[in-house]
PDB file of N, CA and C in Angstrom:
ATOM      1  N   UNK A   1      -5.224 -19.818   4.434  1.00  0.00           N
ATOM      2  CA  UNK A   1      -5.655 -18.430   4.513  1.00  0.00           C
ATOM      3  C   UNK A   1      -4.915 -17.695   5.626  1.00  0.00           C
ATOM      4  N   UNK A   2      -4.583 -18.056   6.614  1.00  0.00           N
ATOM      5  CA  UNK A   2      -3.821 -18.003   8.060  1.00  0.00           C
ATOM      6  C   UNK A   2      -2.181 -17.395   7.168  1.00  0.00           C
ATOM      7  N   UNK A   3      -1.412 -18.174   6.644  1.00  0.00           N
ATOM      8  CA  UNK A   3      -0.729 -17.830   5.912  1.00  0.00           C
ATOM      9  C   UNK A   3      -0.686 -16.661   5.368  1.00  0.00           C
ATOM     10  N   UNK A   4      -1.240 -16.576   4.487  1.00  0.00           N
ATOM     11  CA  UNK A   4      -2.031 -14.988   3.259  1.00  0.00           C
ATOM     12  C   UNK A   4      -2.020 -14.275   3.909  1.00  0.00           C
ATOM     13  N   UNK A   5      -2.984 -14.347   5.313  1.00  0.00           N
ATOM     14  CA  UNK A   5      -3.245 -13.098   6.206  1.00  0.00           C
ATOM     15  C   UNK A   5      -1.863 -12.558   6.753  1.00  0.00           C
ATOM     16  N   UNK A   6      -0.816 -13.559   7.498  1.00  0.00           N
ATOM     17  CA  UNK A   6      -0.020 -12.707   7.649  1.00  0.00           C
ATOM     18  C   UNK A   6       1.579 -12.175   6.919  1.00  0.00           C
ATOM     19  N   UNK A   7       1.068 -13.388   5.566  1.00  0.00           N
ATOM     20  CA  UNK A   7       2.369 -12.900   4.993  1.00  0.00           C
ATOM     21  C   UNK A   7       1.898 -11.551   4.178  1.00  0.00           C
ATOM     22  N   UNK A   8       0.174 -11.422   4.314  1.00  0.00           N
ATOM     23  CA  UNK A   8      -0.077  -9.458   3.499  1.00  0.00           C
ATOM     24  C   UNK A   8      -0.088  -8.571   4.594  1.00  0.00           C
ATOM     25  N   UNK A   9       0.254  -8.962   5.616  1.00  0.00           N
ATOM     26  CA  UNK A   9       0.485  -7.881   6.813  1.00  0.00           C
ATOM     27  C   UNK A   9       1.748  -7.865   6.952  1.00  0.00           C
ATOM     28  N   UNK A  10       2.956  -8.782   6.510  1.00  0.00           N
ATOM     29  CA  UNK A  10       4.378  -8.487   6.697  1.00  0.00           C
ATOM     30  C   UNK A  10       4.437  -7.534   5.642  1.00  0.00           C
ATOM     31  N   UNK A  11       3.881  -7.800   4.503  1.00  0.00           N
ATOM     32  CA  UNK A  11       3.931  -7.194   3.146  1.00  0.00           C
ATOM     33  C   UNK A  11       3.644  -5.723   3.334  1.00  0.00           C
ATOM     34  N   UNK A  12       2.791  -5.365   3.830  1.00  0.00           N
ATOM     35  CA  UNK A  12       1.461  -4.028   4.077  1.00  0.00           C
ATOM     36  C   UNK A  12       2.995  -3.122   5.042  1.00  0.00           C
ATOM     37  N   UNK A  13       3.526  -3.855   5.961  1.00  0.00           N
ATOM     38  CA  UNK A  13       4.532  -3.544   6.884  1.00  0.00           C
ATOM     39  C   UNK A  13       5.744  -2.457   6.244  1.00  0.00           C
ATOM     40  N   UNK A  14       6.242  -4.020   5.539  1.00  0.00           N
ATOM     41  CA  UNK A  14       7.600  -3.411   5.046  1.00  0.00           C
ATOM     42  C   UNK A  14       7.351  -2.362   3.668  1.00  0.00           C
ATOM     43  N   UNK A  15       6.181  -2.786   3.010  1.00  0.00           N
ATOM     44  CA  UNK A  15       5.886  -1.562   2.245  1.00  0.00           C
ATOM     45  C   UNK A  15       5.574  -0.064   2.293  1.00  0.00           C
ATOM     46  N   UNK A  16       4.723  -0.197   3.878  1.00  0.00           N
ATOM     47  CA  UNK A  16       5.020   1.120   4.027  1.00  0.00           C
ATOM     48  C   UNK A  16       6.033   1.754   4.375  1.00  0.00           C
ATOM     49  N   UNK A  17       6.520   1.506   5.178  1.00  0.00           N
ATOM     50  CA  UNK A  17       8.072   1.750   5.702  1.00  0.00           C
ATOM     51  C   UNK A  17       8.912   2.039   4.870  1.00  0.00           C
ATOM     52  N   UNK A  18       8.942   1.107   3.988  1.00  0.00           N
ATOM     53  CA  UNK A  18       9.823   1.556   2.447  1.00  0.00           C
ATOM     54  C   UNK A  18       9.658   2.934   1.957  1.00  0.00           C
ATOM     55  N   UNK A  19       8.128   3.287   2.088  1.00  0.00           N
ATOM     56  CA  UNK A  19       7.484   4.255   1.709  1.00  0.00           C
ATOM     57  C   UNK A  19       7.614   5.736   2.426  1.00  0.00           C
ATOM     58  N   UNK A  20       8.083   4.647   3.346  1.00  0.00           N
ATOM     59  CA  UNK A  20       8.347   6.365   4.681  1.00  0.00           C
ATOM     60  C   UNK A  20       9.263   6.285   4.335  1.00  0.00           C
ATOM     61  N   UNK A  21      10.263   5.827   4.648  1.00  0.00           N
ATOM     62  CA  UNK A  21      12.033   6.085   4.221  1.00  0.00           C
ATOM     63  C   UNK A  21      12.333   6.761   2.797  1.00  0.00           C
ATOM     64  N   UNK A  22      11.307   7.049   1.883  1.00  0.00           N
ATOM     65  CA  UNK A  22      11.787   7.380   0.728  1.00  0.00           C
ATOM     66  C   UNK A  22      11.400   8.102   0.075  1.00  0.00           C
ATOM     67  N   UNK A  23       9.524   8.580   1.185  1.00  0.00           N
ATOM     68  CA  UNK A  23       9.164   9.904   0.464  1.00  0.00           C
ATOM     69  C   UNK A  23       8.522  10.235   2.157  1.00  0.00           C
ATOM     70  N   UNK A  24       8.930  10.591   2.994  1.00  0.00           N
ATOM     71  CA  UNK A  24       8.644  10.801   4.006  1.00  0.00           C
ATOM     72  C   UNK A  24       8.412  12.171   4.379  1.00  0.00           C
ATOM     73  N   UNK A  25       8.770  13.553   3.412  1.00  0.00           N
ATOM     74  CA  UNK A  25       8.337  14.628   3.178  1.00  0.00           C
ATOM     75  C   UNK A  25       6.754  14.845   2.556  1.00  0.00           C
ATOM     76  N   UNK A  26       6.679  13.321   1.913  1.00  0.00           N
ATOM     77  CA  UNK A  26       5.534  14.255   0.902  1.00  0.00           C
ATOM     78  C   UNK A  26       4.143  13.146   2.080  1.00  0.00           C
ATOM     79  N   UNK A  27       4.592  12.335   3.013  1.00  0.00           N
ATOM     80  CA  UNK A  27       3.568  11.598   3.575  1.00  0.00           C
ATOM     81  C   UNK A  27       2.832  12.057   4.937  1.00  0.00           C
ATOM     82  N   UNK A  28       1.621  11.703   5.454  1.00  0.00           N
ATOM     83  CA  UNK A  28       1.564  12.113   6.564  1.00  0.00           C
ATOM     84  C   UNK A  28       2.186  11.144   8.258  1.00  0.00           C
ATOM     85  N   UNK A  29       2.073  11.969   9.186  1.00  0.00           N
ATOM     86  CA  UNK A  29       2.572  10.838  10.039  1.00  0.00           C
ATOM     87  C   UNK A  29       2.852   9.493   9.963  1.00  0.00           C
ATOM     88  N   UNK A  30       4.049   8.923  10.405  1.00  0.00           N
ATOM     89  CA  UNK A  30       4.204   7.439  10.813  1.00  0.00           C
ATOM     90  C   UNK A  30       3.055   6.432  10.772  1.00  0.00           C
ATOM     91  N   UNK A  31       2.203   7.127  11.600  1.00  0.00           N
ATOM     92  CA  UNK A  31       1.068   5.885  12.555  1.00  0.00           C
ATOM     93  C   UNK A  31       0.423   5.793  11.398  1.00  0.00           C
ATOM     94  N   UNK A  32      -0.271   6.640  10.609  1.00  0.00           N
ATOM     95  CA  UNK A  32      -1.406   6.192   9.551  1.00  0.00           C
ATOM     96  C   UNK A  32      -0.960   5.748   8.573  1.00  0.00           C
ATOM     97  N   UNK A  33       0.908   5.746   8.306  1.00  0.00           N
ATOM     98  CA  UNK A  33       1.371   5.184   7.132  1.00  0.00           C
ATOM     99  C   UNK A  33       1.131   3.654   7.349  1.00  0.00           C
ATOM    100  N   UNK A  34       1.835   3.320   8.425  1.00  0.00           N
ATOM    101  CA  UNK A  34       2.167   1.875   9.017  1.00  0.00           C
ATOM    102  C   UNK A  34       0.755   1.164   8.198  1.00  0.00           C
ATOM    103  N   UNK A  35      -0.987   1.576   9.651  1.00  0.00           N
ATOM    104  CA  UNK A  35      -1.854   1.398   9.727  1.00  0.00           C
ATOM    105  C   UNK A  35      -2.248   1.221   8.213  1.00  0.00           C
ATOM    106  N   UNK A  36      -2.119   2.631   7.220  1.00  0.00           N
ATOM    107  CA  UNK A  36      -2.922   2.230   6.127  1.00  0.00           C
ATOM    108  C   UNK A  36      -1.858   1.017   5.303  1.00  0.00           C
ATOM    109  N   UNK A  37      -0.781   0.912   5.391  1.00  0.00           N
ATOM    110  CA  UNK A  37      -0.212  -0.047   4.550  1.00  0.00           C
ATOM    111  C   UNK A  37      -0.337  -1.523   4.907  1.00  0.00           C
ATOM    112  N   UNK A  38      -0.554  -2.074   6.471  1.00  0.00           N
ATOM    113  CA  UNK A  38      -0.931  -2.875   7.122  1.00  0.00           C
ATOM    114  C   UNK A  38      -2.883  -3.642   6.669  1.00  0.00           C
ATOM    115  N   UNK A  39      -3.390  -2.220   7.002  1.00  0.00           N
ATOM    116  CA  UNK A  39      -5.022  -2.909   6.620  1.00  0.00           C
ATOM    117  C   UNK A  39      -5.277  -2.841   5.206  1.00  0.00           C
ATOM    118  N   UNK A  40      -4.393  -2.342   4.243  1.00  0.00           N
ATOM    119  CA  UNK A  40      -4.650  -2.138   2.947  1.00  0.00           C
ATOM    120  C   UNK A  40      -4.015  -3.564   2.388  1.00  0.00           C
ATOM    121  N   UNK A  41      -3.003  -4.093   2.961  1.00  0.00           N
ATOM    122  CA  UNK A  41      -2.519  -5.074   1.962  1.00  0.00           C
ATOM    123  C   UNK A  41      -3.535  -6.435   2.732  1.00  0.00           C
ATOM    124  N   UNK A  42      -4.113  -6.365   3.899  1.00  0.00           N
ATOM    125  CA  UNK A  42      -5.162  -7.244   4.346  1.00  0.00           C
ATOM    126  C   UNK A  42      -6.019  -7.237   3.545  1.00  0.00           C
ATOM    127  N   UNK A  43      -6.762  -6.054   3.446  1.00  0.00           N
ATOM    128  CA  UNK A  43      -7.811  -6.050   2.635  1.00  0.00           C
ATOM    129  C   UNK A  43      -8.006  -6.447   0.656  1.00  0.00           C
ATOM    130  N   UNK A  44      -6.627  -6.268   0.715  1.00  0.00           N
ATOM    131  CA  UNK A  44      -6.273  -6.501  -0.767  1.00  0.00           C
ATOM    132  C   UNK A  44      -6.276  -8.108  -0.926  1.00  0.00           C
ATOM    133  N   UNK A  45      -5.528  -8.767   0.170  1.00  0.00           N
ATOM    134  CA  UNK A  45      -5.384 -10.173   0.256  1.00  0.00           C
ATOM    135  C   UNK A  45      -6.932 -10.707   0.303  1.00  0.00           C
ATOM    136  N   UNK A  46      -7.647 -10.234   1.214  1.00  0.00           N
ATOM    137  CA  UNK A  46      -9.184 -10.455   0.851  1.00  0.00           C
ATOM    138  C   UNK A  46      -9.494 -10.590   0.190  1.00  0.00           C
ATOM    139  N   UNK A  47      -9.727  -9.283  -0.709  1.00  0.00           N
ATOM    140  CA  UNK A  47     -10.217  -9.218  -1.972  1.00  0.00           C
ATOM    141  C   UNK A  47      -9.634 -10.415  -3.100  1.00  0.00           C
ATOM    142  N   UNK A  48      -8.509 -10.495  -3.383  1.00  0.00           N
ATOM    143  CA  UNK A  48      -7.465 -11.314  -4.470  1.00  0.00           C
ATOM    144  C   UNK A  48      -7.847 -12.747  -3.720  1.00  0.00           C
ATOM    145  N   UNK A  49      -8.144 -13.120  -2.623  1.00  0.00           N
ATOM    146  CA  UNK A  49      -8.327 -14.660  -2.309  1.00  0.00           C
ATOM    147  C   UNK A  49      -9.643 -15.123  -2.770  1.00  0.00           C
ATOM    148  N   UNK A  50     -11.208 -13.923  -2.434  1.00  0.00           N
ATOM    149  CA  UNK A  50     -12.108 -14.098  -3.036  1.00  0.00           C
ATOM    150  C   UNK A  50     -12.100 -14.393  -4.216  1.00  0.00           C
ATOM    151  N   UNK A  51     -11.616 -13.545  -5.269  1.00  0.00           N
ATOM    152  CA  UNK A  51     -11.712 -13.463  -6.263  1.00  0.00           C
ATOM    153  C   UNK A  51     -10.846 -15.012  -7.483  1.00  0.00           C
ATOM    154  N   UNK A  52     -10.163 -15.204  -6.601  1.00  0.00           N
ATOM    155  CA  UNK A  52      -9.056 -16.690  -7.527  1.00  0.00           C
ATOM    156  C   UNK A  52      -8.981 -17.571  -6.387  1.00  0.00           C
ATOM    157  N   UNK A  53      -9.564 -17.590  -5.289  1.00  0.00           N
ATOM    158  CA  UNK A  53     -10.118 -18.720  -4.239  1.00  0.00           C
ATOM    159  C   UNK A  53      -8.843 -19.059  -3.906  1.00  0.00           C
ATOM    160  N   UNK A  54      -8.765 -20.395  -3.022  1.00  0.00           N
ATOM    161  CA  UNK A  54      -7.829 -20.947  -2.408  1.00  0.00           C
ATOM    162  C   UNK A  54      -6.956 -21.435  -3.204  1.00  0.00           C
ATOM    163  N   UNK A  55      -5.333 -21.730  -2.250  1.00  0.00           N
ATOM    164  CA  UNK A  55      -4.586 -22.502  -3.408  1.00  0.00           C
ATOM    165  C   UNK A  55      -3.882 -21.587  -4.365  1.00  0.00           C
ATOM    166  N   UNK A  56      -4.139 -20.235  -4.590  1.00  0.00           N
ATOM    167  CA  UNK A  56      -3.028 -19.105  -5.008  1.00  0.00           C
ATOM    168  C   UNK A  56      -2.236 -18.526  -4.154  1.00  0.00           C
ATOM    169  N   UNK A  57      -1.723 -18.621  -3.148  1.00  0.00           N
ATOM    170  CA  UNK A  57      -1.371 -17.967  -2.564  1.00  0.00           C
ATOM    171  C   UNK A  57      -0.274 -16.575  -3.307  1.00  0.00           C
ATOM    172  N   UNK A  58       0.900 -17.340  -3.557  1.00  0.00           N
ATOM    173  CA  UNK A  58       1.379 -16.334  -4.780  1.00  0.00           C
ATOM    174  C   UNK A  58       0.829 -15.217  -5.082  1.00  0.00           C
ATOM    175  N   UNK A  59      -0.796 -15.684  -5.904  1.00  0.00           N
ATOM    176  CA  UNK A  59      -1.069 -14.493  -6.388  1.00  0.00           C
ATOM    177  C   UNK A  59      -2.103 -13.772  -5.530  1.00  0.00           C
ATOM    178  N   UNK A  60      -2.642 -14.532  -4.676  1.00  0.00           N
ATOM    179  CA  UNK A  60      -3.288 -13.286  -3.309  1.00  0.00           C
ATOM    180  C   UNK A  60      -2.356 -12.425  -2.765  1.00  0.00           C
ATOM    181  N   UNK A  61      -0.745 -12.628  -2.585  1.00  0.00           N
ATOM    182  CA  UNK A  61       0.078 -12.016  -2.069  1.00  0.00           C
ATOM    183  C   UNK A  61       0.318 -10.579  -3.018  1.00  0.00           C
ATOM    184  N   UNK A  62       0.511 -11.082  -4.427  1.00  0.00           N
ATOM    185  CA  UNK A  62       0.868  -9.976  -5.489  1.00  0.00           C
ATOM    186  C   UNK A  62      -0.598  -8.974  -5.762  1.00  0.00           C
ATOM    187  N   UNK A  63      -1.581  -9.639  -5.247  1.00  0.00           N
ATOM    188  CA  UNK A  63      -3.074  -8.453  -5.508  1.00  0.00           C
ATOM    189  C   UNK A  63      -2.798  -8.038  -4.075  1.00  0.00           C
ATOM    190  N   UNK A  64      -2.433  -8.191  -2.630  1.00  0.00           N
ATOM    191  CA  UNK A  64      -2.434  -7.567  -1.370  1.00  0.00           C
ATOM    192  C   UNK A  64      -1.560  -6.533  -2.128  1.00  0.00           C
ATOM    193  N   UNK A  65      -0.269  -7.110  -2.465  1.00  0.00           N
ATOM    194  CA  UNK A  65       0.602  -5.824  -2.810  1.00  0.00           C
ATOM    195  C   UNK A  65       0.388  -4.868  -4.042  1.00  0.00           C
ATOM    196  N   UNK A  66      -0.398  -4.947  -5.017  1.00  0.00           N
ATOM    197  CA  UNK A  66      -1.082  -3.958  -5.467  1.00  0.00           C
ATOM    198  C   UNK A  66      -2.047  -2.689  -4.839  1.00  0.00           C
ATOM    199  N   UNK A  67      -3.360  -3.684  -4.010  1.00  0.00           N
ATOM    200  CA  UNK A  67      -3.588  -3.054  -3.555  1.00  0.00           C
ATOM    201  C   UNK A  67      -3.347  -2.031  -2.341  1.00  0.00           C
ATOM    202  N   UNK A  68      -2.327  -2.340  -1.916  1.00  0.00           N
ATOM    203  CA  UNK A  68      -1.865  -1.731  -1.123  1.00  0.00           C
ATOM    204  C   UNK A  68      -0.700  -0.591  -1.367  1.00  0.00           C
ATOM    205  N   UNK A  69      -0.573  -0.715  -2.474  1.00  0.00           N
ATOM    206  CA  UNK A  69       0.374   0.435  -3.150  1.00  0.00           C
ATOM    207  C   UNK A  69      -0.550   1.144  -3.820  1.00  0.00           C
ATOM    208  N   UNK A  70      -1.571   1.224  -3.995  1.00  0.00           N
ATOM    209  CA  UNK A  70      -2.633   1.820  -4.664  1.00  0.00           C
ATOM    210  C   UNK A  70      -3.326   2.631  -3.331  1.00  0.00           C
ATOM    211  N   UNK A  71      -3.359   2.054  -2.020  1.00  0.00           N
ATOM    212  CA  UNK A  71      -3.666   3.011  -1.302  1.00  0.00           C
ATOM    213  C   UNK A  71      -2.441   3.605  -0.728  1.00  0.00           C
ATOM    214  N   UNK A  72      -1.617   3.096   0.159  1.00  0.00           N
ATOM    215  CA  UNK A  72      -0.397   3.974   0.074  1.00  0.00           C
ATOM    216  C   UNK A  72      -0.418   5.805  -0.947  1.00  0.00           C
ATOM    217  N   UNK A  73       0.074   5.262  -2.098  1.00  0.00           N
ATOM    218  CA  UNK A  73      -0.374   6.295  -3.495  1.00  0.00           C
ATOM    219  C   UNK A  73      -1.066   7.425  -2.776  1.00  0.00           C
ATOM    220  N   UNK A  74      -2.214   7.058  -2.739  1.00  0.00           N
ATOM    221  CA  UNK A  74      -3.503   7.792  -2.193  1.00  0.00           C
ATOM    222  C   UNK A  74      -2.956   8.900  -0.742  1.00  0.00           C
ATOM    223  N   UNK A  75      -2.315   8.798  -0.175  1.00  0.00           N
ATOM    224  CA  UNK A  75      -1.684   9.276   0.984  1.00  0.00           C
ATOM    225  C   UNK A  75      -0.564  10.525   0.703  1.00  0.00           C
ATOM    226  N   UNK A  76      -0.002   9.991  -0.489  1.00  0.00           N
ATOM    227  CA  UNK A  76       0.954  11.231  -0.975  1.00  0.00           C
ATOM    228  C   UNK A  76       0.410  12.611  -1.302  1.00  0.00           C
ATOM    229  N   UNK A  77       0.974  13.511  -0.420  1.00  0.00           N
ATOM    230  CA  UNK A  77       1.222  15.102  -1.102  1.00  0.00           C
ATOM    231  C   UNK A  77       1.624  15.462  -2.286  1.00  0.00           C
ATOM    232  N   UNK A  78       1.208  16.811  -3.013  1.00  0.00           N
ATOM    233  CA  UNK A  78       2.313  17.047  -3.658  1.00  0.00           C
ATOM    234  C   UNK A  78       3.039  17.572  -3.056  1.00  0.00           C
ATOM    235  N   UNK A  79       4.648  18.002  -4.430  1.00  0.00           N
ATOM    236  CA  UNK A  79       5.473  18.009  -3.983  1.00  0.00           C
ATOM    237  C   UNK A  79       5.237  19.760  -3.034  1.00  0.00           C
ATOM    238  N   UNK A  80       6.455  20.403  -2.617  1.00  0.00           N
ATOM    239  CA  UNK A  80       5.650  21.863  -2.205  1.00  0.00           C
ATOM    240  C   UNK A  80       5.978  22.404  -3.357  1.00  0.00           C
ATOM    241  N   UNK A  81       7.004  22.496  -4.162  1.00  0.00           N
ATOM    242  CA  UNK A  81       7.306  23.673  -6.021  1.00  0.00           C
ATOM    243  C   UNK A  81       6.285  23.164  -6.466  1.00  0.00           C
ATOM    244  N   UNK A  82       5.530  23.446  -6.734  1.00  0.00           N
ATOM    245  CA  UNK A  82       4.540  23.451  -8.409  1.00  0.00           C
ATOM    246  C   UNK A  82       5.219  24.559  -9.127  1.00  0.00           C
ATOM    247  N   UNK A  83       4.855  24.217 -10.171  1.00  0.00           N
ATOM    248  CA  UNK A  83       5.581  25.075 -11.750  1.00  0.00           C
ATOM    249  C   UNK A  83       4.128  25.278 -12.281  1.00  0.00           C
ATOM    250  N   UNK A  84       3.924  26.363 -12.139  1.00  0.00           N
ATOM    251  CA  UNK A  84       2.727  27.185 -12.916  1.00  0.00           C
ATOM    252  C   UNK A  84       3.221  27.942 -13.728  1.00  0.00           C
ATOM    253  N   UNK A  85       2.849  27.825 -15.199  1.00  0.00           N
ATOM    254  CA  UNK A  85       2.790  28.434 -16.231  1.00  0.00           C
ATOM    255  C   UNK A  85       2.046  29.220 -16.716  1.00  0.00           C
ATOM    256  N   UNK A  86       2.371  30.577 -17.084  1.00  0.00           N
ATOM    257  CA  UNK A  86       2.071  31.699 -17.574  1.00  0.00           C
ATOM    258  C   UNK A  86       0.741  31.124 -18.662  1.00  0.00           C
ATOM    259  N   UNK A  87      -0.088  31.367 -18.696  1.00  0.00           N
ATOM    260  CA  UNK A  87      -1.586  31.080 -19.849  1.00  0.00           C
ATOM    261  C   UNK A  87      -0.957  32.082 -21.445  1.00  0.00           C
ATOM    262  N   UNK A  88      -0.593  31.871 -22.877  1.00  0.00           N
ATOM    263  CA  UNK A  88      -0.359  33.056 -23.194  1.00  0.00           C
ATOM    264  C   UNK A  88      -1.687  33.246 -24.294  1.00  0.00           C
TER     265      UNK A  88
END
C-alpha cells in the first residue's frame, strides 16, 4: 500500500503539471493545481485499493489516475470566445 500511495502521488504530480503546461490559461493558480492533482490521485488510489483490495497495484494506479483526471477536469474554465447563436 506504501507503494500505491506514493507511486499515486508521483502520478497526481506529473499529471497536473502536464495539465498546467498545456492548458494553463483556462486553470486556476499553480498551488491548487499541484494540491488538487496530488490529493485527488491519493484519494482515487484509496478508493480503487478498497474497492479490488490488495495485490492490484496496476490497477489502483490506473483508478488514482482516473480519478484524478476527473477532478483536475473539474478545475477548468471555459474558454474566454463563446459562440452564441442568434435564436431564429
Amino acid at each position: 500500500m506504501l507503494w500505491e500511495a506514493l507511486g499515486s502521488v508521483v502520478l497526481g504530480l506529473v499529471l497536473s503539471w502536464a495539465a498546467l503546461q498545456r492548458l494553463a490559461d483556462r486553470l486556476p493558480p499553480r498551488r491548487p493545481v499541484l494540491v488538487t492533482g496530488t490529493l485527488g490521485a491519493l484519494f482515487g488510489a484509496l478508493v480503487t485499493h478498497g474497492a479490488v483490495g490488495p495485490g492490484h497495484t496496476l490497477g489502483t494506479l490506473l483508478g488514482a489516475l482516473v480519478v484524478d483526471a476527473v477532478l483536475l477536469s473539474l478545475l477548468l474554465r471555459p474558454t474566454r470566445r463563446l459562440r452564441r447563436t442568434a435564436a431564429t
